[in-house]
N, C-alpha and C. Protein backbone atom coordinates (compact mmCIF):
# COMPACT_ATOMS: atom_id res chain seq x y z
N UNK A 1 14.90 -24.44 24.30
CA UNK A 1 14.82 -23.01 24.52
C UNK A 1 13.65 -22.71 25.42
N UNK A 2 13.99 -22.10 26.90
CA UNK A 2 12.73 -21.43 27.53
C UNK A 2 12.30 -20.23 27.22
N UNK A 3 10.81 -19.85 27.18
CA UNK A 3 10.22 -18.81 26.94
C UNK A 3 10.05 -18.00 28.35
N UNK A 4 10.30 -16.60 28.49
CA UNK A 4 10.06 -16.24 28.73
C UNK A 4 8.96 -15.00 29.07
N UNK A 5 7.79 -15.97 28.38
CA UNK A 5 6.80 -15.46 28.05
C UNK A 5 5.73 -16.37 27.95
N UNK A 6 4.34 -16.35 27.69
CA UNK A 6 3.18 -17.34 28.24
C UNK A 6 3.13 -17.71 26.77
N UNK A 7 2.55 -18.72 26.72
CA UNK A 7 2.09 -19.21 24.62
C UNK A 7 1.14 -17.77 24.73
N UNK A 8 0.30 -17.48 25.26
CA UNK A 8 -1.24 -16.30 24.86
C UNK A 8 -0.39 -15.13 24.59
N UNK A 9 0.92 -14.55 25.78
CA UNK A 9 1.75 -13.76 24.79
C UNK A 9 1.94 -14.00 23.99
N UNK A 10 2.66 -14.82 23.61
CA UNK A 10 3.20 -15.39 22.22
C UNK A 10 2.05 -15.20 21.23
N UNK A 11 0.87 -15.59 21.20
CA UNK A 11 0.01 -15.64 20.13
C UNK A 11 -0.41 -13.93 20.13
N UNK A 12 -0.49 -13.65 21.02
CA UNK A 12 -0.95 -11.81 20.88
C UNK A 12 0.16 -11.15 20.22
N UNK A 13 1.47 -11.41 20.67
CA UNK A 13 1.99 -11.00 19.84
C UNK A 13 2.07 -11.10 18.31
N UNK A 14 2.11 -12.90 17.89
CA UNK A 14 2.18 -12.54 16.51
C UNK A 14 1.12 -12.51 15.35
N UNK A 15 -0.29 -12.27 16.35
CA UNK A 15 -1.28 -11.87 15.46
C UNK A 15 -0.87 -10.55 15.38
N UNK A 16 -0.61 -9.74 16.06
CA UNK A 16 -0.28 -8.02 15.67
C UNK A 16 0.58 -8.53 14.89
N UNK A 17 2.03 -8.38 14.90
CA UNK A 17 2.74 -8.99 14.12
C UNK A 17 2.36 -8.97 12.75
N UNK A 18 1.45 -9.80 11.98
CA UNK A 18 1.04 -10.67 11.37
C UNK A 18 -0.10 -9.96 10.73
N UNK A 19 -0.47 -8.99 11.31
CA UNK A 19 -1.65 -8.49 10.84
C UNK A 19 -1.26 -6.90 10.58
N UNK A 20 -0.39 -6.08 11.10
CA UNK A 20 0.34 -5.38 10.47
C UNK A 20 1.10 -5.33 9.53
N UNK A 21 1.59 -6.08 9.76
CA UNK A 21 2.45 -6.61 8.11
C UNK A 21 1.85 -6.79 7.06
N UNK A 22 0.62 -7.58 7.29
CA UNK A 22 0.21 -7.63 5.78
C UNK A 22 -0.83 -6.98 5.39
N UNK A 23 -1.02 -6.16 6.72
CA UNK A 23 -1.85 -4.82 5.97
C UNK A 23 -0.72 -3.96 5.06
N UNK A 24 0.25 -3.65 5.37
CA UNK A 24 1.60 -2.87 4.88
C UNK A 24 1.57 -2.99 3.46
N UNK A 25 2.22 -4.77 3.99
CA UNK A 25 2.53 -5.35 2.62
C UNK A 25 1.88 -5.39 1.06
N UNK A 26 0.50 -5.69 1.69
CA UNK A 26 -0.65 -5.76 0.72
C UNK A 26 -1.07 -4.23 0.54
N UNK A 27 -1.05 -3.28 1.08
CA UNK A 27 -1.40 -2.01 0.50
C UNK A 27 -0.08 -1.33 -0.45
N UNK A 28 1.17 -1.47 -0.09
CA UNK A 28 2.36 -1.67 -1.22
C UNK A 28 2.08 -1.83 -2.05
N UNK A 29 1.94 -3.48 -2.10
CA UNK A 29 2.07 -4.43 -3.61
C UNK A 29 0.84 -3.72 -4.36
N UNK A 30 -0.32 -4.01 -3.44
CA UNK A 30 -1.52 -3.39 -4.08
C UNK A 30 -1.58 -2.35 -5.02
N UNK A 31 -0.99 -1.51 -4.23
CA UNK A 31 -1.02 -0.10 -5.18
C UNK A 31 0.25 0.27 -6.01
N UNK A 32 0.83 -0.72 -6.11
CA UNK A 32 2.18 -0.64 -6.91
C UNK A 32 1.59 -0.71 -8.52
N UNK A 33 2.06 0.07 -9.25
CA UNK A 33 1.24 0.41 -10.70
C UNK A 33 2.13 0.84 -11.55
N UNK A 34 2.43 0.29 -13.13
CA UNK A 34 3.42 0.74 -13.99
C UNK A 34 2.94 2.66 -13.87
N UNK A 35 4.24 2.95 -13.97
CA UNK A 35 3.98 4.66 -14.20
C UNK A 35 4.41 4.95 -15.79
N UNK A 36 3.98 6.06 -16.26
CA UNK A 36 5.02 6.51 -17.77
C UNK A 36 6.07 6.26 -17.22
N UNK A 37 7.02 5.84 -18.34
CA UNK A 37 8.22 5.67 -18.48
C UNK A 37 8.72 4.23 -17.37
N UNK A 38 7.99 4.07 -16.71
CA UNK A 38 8.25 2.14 -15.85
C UNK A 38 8.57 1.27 -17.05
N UNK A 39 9.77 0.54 -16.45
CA UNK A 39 9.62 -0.86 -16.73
C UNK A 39 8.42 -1.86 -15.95
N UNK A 40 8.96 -3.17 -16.05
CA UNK A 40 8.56 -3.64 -15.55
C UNK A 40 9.37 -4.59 -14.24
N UNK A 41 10.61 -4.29 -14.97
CA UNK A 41 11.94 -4.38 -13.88
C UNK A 41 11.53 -3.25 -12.50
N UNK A 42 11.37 -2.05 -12.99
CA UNK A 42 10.87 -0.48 -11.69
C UNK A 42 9.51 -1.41 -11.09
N UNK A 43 9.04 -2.14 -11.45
CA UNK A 43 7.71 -2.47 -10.76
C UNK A 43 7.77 -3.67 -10.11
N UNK A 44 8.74 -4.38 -10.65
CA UNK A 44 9.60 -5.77 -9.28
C UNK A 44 9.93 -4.83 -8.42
N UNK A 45 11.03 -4.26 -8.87
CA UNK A 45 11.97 -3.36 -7.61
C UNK A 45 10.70 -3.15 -6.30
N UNK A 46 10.03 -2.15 -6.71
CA UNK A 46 9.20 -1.63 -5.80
C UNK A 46 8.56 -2.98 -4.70
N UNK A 47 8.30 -3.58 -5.44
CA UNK A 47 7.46 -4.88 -4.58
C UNK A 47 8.95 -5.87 -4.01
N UNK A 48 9.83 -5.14 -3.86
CA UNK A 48 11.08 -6.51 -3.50
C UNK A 48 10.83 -5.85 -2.15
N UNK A 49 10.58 -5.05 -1.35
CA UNK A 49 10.72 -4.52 0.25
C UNK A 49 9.45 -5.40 0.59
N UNK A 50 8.08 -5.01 -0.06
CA UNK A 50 7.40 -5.39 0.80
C UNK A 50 7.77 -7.23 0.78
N UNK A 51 7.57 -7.50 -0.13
CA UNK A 51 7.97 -8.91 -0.39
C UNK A 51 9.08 -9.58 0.38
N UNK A 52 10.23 -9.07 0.70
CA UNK A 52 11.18 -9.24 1.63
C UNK A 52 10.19 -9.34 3.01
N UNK A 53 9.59 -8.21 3.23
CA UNK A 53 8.98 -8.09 4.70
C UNK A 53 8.35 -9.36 4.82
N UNK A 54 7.39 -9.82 4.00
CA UNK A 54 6.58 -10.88 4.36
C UNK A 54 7.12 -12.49 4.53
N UNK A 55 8.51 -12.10 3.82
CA UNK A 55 9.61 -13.73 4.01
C UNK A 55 10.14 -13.29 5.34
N UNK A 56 10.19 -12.29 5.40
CA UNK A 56 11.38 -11.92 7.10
C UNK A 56 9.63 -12.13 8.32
N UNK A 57 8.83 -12.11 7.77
CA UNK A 57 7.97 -12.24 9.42
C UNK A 57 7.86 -13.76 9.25
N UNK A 58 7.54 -14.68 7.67
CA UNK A 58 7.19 -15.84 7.76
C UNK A 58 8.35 -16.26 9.00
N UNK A 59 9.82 -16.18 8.61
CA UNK A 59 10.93 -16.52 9.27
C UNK A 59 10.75 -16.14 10.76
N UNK A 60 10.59 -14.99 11.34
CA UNK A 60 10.15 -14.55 12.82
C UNK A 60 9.56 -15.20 13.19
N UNK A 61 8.00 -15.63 12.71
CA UNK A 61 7.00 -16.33 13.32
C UNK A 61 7.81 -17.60 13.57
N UNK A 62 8.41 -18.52 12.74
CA UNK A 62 8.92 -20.07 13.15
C UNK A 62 9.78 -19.94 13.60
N UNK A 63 10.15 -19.04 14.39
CA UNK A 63 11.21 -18.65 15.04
C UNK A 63 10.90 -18.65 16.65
N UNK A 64 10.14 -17.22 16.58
CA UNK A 64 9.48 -17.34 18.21
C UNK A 64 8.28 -18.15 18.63
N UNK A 65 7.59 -19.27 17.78
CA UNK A 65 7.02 -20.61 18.39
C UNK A 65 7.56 -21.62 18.47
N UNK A 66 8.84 -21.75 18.46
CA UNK A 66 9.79 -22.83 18.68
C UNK A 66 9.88 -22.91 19.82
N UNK A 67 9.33 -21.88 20.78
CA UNK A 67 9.74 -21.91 22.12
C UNK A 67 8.67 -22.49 22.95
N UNK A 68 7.23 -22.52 21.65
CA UNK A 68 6.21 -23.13 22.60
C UNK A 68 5.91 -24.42 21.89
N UNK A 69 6.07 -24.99 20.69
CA UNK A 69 5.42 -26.16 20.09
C UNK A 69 6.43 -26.16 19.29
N UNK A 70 6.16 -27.47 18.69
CA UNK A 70 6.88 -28.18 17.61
C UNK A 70 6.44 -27.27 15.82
N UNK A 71 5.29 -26.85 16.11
CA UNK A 71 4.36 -25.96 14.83
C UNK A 71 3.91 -26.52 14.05
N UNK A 72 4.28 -28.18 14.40
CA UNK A 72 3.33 -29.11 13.35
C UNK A 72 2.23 -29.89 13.92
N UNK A 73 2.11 -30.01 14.74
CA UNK A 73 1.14 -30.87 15.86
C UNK A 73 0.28 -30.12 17.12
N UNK A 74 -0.74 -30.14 16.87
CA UNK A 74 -1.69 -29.28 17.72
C UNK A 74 -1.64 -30.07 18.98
N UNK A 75 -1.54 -29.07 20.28
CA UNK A 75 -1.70 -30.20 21.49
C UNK A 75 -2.66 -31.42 21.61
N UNK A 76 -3.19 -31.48 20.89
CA UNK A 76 -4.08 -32.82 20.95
C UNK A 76 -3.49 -34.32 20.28
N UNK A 77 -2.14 -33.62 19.07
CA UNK A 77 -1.67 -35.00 18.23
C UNK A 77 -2.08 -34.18 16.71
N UNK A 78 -3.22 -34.09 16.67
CA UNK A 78 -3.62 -33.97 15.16
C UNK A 78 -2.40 -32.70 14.12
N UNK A 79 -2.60 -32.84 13.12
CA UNK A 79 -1.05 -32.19 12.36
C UNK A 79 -1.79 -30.87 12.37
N UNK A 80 -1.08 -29.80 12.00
CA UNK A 80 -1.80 -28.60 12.10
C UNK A 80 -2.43 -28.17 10.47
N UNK A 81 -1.47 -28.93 9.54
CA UNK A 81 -1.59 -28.69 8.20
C UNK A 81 -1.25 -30.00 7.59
N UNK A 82 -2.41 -30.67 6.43
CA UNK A 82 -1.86 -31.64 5.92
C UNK A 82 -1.44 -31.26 4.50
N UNK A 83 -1.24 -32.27 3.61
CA UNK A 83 -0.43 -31.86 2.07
C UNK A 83 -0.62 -33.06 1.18
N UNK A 84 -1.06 -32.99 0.18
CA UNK A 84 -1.92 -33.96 -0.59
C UNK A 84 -1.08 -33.83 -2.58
N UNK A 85 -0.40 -34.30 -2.90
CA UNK A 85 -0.19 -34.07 -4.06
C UNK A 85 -1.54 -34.50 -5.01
N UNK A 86 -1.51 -33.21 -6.01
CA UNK A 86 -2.56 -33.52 -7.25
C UNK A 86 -2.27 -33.66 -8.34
N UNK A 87 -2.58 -35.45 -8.34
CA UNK A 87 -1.92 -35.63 -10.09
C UNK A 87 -2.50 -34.80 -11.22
N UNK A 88 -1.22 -34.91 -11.91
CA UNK A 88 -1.70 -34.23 -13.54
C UNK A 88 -2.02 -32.49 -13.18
N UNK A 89 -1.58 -31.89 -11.77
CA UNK A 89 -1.61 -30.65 -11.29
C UNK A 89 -0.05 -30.54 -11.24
N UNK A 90 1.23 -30.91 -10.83
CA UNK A 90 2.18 -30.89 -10.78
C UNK A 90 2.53 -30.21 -9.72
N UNK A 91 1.49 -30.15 -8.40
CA UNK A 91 1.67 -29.41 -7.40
C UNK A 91 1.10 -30.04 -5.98
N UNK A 92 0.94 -29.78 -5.10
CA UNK A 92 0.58 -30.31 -3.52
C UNK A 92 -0.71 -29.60 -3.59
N UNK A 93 -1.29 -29.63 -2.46
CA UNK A 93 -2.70 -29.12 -1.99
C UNK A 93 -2.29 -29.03 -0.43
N UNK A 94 -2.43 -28.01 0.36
CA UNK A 94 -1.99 -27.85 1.68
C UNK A 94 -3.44 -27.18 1.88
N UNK A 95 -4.35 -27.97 3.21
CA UNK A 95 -5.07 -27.94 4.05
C UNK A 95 -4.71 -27.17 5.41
N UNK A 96 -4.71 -26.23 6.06
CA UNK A 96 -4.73 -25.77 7.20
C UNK A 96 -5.70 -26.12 8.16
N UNK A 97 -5.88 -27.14 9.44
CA UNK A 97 -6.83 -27.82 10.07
C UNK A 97 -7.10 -26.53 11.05
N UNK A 98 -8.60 -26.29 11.25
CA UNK A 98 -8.77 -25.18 12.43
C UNK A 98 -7.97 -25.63 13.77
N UNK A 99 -7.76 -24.60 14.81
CA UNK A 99 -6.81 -25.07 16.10
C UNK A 99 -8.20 -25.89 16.77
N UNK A 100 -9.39 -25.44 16.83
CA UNK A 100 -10.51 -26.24 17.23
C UNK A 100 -10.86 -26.97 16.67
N UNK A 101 -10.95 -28.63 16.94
CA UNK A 101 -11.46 -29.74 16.43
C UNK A 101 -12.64 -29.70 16.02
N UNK A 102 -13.48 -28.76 17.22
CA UNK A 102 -15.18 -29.30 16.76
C UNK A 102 -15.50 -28.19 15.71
N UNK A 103 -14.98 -27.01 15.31
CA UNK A 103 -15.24 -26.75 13.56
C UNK A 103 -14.53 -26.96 12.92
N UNK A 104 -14.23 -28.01 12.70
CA UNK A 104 -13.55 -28.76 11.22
C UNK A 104 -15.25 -29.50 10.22
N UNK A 105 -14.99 -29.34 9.38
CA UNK A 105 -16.02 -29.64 8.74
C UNK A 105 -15.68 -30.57 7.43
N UNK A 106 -16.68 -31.51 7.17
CA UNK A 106 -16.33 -32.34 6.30
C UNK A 106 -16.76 -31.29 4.69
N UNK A 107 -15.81 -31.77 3.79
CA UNK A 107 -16.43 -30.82 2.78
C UNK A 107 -14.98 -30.97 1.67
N UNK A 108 -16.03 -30.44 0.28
CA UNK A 108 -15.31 -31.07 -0.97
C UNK A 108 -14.51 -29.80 -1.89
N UNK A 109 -13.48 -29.79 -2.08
CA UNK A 109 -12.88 -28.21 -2.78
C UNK A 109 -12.17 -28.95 -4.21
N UNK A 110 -12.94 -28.38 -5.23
CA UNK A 110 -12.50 -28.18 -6.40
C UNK A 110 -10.98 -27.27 -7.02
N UNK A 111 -10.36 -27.98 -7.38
CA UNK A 111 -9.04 -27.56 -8.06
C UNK A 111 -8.85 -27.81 -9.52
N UNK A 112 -8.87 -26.73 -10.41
CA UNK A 112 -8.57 -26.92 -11.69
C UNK A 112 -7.27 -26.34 -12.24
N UNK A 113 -6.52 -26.99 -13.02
CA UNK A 113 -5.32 -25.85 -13.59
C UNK A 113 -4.92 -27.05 -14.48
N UNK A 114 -4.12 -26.57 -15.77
CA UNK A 114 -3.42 -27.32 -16.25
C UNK A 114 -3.92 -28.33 -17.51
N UNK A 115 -5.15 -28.06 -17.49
CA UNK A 115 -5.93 -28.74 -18.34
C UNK A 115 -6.73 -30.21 -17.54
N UNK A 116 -6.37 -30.03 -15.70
CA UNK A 116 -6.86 -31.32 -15.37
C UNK A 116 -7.37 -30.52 -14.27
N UNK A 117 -8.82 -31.42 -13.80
CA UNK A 117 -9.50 -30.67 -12.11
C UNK A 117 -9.23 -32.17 -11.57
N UNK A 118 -8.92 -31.57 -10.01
CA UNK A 118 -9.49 -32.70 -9.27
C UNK A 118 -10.09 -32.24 -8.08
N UNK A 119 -10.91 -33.36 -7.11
CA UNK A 119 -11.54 -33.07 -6.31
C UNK A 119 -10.86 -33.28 -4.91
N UNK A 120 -10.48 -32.56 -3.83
CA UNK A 120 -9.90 -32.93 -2.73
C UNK A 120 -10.73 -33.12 -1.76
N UNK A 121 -10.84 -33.85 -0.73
CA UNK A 121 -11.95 -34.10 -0.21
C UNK A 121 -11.83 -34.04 1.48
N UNK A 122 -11.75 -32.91 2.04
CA UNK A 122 -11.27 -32.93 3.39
C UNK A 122 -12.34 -33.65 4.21
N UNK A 123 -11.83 -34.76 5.28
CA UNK A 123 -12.02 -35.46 5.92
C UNK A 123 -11.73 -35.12 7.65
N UNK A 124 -12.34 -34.33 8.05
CA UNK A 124 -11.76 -34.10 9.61
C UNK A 124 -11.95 -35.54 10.25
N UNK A 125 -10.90 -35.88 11.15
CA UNK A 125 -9.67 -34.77 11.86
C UNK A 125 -8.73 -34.15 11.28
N UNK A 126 -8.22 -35.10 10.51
CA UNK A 126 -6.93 -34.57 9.61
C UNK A 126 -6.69 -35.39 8.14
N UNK A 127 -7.69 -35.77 6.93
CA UNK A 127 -7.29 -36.40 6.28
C UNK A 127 -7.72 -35.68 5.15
N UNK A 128 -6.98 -35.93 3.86
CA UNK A 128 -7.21 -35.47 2.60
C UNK A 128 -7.06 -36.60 1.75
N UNK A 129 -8.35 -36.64 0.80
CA UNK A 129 -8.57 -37.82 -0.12
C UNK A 129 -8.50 -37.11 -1.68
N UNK A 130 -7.56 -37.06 -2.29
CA UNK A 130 -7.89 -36.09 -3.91
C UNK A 130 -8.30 -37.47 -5.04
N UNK A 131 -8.99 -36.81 -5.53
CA UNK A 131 -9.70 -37.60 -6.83
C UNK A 131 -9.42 -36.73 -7.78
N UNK A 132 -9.38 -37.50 -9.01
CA UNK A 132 -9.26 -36.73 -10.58
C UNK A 132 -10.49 -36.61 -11.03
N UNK A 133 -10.95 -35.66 -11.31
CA UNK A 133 -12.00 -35.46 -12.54
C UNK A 133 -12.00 -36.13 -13.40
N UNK A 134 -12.65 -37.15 -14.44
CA UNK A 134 -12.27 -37.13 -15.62
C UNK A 134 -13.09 -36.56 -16.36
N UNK A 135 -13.15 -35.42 -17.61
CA UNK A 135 -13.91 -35.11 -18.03
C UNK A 135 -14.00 -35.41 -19.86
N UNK A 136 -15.02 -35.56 -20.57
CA UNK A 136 -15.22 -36.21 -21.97
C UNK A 136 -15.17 -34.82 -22.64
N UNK A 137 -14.31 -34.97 -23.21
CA UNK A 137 -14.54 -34.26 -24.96
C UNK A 137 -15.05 -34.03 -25.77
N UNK A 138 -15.70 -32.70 -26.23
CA UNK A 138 -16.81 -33.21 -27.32
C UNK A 138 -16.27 -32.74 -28.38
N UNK A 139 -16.32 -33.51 -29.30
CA UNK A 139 -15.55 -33.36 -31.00
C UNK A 139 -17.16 -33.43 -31.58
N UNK A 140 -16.87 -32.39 -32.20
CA UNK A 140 -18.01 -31.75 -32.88
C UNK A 140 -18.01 -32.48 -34.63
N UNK A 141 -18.65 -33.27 -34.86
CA UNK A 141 -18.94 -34.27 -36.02
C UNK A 141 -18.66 -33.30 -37.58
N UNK A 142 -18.02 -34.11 -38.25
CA UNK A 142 -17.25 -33.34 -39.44
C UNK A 142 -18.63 -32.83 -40.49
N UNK A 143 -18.88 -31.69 -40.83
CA UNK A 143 -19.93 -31.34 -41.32
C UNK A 143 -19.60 -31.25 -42.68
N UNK A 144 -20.00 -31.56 -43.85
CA UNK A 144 -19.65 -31.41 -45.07
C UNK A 144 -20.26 -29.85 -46.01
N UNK A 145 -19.65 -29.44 -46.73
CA UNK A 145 -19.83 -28.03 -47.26
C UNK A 145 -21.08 -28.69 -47.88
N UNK A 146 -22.29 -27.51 -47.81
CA UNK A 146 -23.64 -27.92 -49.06
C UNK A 146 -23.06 -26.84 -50.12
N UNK A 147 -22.49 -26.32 -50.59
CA UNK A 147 -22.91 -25.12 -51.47
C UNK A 147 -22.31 -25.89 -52.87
């Protein structure tokens, strides 16, 4: 598919885009609030537009950069986003790498949920190392009644 348009259009456009929307979106949801007499069914409803909006731009956006990149690989090679599963989390860890190489920064982000933390450990250019926490238990020693 040719663009008929420059990538810097392309990116001007879908920062507006992108930044209207979720001003919208987020002032919606935001202020969306049970009223007397609401369910909580009336208080999905309300948040299904904006919520729609923000799946219909995700979809737009990978739509109109198809025409300039692949959306996974920064012109240099490096991935744009890596993805790290965290055991005993039952979930991934997704890293977003800056589009500029030289502020990527080495540095350590804590994840807890589930009754387990681990440590992910971003590695620029593009690597993620996760470690488990292990943490000790303290069982508090059986005290006997004095009375």
């Amino acid at each position: 598919m040719t663009a008929n348009h420059t990538p810097t259009d392309a990116l001007t456009y879908l920062a507006a885009r992108v930044i209207i929307t979720l001003e919208w979106a987020t002032d919606a949801i935001g202020g969306n609030i049970l009223w007397d007499n609401d369910t909580i069914d009336d208080l999905y409803a309300r948040n299904e537009i904006p919520l729609d909006a923000l799946s219909d731009l995700a979809k737009e956006i990978r739509q109109f950069i198809t025409s300039h990149t692949d959306g996974t690989h920064y012109s240099d090679g490096r991935p744009v986003r890596t993805t790290i599963e965290l055991p005993g989390h039952n979930t991934q860890f997704v890293h977003l790498w800056p589009a500029d190489p030289t502020t990527a920064t080495e540095h350590c982000i804590e994840v807890a949920g589930h009754g387990s933390r681990s440590v992910v450990h971003v590695l620029p250019p593009s690597t993620l190392r996760v470690e488990t926490v292990r943490t000790l238990a303290v069982i508090r020693e059986f005290e006997e009644d004095e009375s």
